[in-house]
Each structure stands twice: as C-alpha cells, then as structure tokens.
C-alpha atoms as a PDB file:
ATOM      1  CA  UNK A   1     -52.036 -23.018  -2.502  1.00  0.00           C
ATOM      2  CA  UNK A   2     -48.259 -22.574  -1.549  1.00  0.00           C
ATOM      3  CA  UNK A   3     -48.277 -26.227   0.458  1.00  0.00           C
ATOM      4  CA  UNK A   4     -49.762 -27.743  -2.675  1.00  0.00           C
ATOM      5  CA  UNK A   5     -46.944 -26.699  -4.674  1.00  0.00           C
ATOM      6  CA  UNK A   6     -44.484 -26.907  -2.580  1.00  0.00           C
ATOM      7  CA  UNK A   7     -45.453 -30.824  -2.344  1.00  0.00           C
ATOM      8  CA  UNK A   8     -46.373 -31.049  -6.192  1.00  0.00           C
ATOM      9  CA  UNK A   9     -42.265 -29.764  -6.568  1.00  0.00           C
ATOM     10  CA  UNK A  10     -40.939 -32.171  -3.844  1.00  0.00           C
ATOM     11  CA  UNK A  11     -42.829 -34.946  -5.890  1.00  0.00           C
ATOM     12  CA  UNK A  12     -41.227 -33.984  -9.487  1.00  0.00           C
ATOM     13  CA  UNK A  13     -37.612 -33.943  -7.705  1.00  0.00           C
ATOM     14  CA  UNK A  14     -37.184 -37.745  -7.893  1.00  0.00           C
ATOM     15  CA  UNK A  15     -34.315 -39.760  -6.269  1.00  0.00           C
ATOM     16  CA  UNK A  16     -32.773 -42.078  -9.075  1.00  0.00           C
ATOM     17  CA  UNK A  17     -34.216 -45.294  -8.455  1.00  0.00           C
ATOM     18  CA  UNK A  18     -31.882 -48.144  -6.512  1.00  0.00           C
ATOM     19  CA  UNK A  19     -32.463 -51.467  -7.335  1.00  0.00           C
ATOM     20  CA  UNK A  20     -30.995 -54.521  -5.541  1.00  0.00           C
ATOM     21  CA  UNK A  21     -31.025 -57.653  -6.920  1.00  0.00           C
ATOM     22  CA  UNK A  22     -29.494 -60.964  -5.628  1.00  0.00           C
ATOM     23  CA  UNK A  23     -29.242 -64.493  -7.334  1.00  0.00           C
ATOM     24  CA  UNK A  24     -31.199 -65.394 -10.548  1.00  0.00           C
ATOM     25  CA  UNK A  25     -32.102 -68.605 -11.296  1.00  0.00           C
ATOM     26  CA  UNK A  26     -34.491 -69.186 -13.809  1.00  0.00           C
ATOM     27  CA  UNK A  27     -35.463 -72.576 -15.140  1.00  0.00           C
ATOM     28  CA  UNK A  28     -37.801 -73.976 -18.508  1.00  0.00           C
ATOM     29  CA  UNK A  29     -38.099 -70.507 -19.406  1.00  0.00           C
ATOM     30  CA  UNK A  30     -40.173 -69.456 -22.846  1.00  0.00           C
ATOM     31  CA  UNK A  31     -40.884 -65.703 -24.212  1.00  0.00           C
ATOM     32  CA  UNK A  32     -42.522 -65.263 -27.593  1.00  0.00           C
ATOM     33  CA  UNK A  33     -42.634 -62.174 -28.450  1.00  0.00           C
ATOM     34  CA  UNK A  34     -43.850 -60.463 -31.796  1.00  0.00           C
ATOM     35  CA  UNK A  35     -44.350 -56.829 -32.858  1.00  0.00           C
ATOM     36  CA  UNK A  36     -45.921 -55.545 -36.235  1.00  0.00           C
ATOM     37  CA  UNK A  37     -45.175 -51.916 -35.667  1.00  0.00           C
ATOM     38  CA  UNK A  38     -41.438 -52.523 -35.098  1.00  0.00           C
ATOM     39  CA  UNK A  39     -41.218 -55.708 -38.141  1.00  0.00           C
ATOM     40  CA  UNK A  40     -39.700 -57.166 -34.200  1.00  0.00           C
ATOM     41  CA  UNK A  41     -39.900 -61.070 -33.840  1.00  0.00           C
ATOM     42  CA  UNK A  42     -38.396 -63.707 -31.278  1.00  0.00           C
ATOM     43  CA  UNK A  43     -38.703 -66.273 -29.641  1.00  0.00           C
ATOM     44  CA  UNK A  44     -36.289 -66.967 -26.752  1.00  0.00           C
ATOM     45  CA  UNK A  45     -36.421 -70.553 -24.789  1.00  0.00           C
ATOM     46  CA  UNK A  46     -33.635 -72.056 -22.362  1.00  0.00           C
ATOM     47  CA  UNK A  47     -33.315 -74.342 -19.622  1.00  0.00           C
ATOM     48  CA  UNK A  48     -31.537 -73.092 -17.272  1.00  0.00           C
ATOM     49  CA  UNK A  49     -30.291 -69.651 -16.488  1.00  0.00           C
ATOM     50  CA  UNK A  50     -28.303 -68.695 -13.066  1.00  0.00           C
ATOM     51  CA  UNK A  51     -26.514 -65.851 -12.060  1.00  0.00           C
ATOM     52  CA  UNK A  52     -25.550 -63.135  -9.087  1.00  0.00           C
ATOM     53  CA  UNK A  53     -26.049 -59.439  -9.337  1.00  0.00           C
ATOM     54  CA  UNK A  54     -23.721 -58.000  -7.367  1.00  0.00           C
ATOM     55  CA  UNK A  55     -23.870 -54.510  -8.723  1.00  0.00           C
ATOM     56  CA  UNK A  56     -26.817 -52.186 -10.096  1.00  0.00           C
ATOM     57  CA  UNK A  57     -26.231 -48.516 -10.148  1.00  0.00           C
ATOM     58  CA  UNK A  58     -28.735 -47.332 -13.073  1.00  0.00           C
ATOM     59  CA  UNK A  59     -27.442 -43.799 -12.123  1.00  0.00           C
ATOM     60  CA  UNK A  60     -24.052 -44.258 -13.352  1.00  0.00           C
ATOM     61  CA  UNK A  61     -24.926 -46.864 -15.696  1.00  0.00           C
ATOM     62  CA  UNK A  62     -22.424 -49.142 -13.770  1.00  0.00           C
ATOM     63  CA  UNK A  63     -22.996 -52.802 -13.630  1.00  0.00           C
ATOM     64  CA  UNK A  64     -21.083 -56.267 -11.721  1.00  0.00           C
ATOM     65  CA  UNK A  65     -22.277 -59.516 -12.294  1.00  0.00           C
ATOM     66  CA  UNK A  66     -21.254 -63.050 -10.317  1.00  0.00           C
ATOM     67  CA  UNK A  67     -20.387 -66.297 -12.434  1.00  0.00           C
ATOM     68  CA  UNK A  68     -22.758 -66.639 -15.490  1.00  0.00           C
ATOM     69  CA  UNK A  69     -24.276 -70.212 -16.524  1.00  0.00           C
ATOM     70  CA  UNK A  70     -26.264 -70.351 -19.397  1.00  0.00           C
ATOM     71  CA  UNK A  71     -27.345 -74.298 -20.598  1.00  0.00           C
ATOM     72  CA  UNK A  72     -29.937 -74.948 -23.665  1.00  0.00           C
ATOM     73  CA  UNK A  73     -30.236 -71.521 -24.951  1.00  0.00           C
ATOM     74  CA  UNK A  74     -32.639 -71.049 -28.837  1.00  0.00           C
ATOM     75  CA  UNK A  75     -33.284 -68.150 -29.803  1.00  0.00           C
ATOM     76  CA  UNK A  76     -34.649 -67.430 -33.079  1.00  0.00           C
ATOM     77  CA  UNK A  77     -34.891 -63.281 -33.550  1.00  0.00           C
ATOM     78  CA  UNK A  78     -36.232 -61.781 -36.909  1.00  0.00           C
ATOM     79  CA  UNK A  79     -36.288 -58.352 -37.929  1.00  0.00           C
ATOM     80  CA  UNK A  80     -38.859 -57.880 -40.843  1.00  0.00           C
ATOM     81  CA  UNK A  81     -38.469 -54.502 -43.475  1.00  0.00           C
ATOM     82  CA  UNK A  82     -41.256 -52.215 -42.693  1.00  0.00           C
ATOM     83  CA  UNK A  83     -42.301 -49.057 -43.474  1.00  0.00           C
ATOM     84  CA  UNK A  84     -39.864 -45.824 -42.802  1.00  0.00           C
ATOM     85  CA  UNK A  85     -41.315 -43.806 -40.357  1.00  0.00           C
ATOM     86  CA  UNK A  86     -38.809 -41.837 -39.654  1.00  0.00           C
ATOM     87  CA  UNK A  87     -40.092 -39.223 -42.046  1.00  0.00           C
ATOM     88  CA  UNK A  88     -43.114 -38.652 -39.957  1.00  0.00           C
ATOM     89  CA  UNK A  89     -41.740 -38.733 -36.633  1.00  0.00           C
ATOM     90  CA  UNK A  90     -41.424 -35.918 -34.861  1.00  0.00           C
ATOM     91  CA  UNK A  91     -38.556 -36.754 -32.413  1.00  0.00           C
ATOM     92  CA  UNK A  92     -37.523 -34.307 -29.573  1.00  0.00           C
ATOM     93  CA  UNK A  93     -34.136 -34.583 -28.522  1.00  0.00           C
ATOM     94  CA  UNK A  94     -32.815 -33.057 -25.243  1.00  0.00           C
ATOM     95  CA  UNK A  95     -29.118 -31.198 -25.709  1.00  0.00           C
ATOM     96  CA  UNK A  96     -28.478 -31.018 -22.485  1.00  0.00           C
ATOM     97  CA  UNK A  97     -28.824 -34.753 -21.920  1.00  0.00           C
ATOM     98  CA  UNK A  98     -25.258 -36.706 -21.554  1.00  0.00           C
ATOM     99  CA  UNK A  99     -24.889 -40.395 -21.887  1.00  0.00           C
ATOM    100  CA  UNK A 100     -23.311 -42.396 -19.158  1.00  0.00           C
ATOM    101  CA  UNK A 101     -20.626 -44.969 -20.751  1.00  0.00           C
ATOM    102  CA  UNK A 102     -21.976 -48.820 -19.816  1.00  0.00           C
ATOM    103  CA  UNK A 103     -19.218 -50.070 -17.026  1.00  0.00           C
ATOM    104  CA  UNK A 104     -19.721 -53.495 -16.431  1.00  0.00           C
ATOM    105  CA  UNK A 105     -17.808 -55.989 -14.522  1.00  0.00           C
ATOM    106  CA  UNK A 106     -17.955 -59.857 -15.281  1.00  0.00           C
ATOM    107  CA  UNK A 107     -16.137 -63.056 -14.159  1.00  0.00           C
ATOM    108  CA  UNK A 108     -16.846 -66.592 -15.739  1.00  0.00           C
ATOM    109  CA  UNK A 109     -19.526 -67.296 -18.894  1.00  0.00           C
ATOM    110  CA  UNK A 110     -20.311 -70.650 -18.923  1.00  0.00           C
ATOM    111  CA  UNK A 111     -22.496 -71.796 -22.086  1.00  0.00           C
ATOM    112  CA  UNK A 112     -23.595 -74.570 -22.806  1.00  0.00           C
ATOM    113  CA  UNK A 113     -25.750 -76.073 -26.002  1.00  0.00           C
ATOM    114  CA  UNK A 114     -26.417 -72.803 -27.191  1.00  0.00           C
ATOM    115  CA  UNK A 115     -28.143 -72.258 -30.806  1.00  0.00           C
ATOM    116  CA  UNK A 116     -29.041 -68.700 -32.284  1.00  0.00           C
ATOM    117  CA  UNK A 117     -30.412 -67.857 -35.318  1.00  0.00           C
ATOM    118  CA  UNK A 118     -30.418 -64.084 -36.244  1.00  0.00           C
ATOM    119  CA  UNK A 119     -31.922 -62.343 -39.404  1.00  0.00           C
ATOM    120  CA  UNK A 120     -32.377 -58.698 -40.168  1.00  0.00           C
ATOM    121  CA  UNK A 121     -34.157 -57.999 -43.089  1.00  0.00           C
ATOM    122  CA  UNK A 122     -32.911 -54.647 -43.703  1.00  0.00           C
ATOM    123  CA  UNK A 123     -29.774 -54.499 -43.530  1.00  0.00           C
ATOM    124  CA  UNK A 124     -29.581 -58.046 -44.932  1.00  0.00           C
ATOM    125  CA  UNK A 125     -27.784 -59.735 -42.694  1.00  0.00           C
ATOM    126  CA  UNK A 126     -28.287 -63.066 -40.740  1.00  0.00           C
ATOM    127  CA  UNK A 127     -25.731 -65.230 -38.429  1.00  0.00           C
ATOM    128  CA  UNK A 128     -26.417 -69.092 -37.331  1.00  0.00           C
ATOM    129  CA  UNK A 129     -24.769 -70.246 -34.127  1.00  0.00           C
ATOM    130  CA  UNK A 130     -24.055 -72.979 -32.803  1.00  0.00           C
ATOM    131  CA  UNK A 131     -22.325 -73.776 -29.791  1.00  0.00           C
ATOM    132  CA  UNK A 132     -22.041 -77.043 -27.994  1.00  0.00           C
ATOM    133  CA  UNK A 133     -19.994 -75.493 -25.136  1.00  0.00           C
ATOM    134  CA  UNK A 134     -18.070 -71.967 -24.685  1.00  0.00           C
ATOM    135  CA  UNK A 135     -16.655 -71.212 -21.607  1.00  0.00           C
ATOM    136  CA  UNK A 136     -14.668 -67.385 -20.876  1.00  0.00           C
ATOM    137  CA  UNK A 137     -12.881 -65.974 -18.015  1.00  0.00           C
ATOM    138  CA  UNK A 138     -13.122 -62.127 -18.291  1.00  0.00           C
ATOM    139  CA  UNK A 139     -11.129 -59.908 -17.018  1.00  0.00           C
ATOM    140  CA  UNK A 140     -12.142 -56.594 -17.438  1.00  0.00           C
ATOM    141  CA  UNK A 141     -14.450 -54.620 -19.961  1.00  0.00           C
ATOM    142  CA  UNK A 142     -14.560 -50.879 -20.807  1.00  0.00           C
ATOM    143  CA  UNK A 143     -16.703 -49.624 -23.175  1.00  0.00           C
ATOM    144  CA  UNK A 144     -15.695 -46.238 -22.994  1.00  0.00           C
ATOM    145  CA  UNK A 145     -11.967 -46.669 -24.228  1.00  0.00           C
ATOM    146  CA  UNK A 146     -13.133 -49.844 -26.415  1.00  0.00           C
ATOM    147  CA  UNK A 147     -10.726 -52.139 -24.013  1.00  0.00           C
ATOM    148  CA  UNK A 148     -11.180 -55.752 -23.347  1.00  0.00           C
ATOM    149  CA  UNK A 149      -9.413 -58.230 -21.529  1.00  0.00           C
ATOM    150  CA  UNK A 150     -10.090 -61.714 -21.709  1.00  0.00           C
ATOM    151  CA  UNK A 151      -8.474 -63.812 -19.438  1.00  0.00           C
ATOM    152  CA  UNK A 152      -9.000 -67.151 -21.581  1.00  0.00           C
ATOM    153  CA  UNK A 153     -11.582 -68.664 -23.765  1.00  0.00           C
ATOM    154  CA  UNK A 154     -13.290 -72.789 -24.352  1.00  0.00           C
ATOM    155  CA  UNK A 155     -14.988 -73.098 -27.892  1.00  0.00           C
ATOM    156  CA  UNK A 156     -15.743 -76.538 -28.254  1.00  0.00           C
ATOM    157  CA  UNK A 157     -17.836 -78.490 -31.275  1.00  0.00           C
ATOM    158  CA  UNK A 158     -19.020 -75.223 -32.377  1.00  0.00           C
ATOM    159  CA  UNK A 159     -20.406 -73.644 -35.725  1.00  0.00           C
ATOM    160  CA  UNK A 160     -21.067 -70.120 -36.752  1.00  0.00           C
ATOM    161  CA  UNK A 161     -22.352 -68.567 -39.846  1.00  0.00           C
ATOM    162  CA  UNK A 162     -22.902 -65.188 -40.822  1.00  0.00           C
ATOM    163  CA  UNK A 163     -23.438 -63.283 -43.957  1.00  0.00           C
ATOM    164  CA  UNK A 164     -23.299 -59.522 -44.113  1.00  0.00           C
ATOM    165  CA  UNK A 165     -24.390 -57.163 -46.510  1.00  0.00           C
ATOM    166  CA  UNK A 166     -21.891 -54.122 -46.029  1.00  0.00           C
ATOM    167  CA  UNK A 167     -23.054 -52.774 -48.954  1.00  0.00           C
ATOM    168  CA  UNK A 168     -26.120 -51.710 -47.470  1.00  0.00           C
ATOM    169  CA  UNK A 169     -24.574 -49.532 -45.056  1.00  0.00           C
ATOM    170  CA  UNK A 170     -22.543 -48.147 -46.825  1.00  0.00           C
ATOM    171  CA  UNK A 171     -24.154 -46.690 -49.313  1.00  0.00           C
ATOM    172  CA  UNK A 172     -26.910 -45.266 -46.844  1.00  0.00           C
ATOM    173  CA  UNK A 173     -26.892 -41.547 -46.651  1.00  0.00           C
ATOM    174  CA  UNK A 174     -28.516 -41.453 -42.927  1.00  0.00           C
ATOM    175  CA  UNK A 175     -25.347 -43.323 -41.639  1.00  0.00           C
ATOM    176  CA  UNK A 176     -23.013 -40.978 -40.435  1.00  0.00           C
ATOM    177  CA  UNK A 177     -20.127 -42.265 -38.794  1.00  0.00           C
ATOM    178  CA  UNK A 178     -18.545 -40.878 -35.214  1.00  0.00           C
ATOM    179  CA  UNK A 179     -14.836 -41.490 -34.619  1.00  0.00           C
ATOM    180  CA  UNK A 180     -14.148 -44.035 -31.756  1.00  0.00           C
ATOM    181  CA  UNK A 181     -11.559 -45.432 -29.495  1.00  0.00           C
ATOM    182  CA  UNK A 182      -9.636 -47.821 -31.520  1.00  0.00           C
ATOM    183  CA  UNK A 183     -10.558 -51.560 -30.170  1.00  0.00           C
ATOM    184  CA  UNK A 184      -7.890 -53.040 -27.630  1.00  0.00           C
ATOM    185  CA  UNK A 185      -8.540 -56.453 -27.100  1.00  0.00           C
ATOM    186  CA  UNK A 186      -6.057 -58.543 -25.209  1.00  0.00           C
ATOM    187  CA  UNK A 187      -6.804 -62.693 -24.799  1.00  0.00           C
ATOM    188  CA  UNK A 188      -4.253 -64.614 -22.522  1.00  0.00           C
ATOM    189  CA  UNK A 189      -5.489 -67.783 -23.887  1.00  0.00           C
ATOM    190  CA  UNK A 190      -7.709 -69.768 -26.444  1.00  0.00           C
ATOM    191  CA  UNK A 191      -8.166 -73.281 -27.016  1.00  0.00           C
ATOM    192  CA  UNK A 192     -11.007 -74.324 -29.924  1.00  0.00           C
ATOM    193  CA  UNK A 193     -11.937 -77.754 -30.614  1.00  0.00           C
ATOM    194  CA  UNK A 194     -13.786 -79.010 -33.507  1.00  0.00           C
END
C-alpha cells in the first residue's frame, strides 16, 4: 500500500505545464458563441490573423509576442443583465494564493479594417469602433507599475464611440476600490488622419 501512495503523491506534485507555440496564422475564421447562464454573447469573424509566439511562461505569467497583423476584424460582443447570483454562491477563496503581474512583451500591431461593437447591459455602457487602419510600434508594457511606452502610433479614417454610465459604478456598494500605480504612459509619436 506504501508504493501506491507513494505514486498517487508523485502524481498530485505536478510540473507547471510548458507550452511552446510558434507562428499563427489563421485565415476566414468565425466563432459564435452564446451563453444564457453568463447573459455572454459574441460573435467574432476576421480574415486574416498572423502572428509569432516567441514567449509562453504560464508559470510566471510572462508573455513575448512577434509582429501582430490583424486585417477584417467584427466583432459584435453583448453582455445581457441577468440574475445576481452572487448571493447564492458559495465561493472559496485560497489566502495563500498570490497573483503573478501579466509581463508581456510586444513589437508592431498592424490593424487593418477593424469594426467592434461592444454593449454591456449592466453597467450600461457600449463603444462602436471603427478603424480603417491603426498601426503601433510598442515599446515596452508593464502592468505591474501601470507603465507604457509607445514608440509611435497610425490612426487613419477611423471612428469611435462610446457612452459610459459612471453613475452606475459609482453608486454600487460591492465596488470597492484598491489604490494603484498611477498610469505612466509615454508616446514618441502620433499621426491621426481623418
């Protein structure tokens, strides 16, 4: 019986899982996705999608990606009200669980004809976009000190729309707010057209 567990506890002491991923380049691509529980909805189509992992360390939460290209890009995502659950929910949180901060490394974002159309019933707020072409050269992003660096930034023949509800969270007595790095974001250069 002292093999057996023995094994059993060499089996429950997992290795964090390493994934390696190359290029993707996905083409005519179409997800529909819908979920009553949640009051979830989208639908998600492009034409063409290509980019280069070059980093994926789920352990450390620490991600590099290659040159981005994103061309005919609608996405239409919905969030419906639905019923609170929250009262009924029994969730079990771990304290001695720590978060990671997301480190990720991108280069170029190329997008091209680009339309998204947002909506979120409960907090009442909903965004349009529009974008014939944006193209970005970043430098570097941390999330954990808030910092961006941008190296420069294309917007051309362009719209965007949004219109927020701040009331709404505001007034909410679950939101509790937890103080955070002050946002740094530096941008070498912009040029928008039309």
């Amino acid at each position: 019986v002292t093999k057996v567990d023995d094994k059993v506890d060499s089996l429950n002491q997992t290795k964090p899982m390493k994934i390696e991923l190359g290029e993707i380049d996905l083409g005519n691509f179409d997800v529909d996705y819908g979920d009553e529980n949640s009051g979830m909805f989208a639908k998600l189509k492009f034409i063409k999608f290509n980019t280069h992992i070059k980093k994926l360390d789920l352990t450390n939460n620490d991600y590099a990606v290659g040159d981005i290209f994103l061309n005919g890009l609608n996405l239409d995502f919905n969030q419906k009200l639905v019923q609170d659950l929250s009262l009924t929910s029994n969730k079990i949180e771990n304290p001695n669980s720590t978060s990671t901060p997301l480190k990720i490394n991108l280069n170029k974002i190329n997008l091209s004809d680009i339309f998204i159309k947002y909506g979120d019933d409960k907090s009442k707020t909903y965004a349009l976009v529009d974008l014939e072409t944006l193209q970005t050269k970043i430098n570097t992003i941390d999330l954990a000190t808030n910092t961006f660096n941008v190296e420069d930034i294309l917007l051309k023949n362009s719209k965007i729309e949004a219109k927020l509800n701040l009331s709404s969270t505001q007034n909410s007595p679950e939101s509790t707010t937890t103080p955070s790095q002050p946002l740094s974001f530096n941008l070498n250069n912009a040029m928008l057209e039309n």
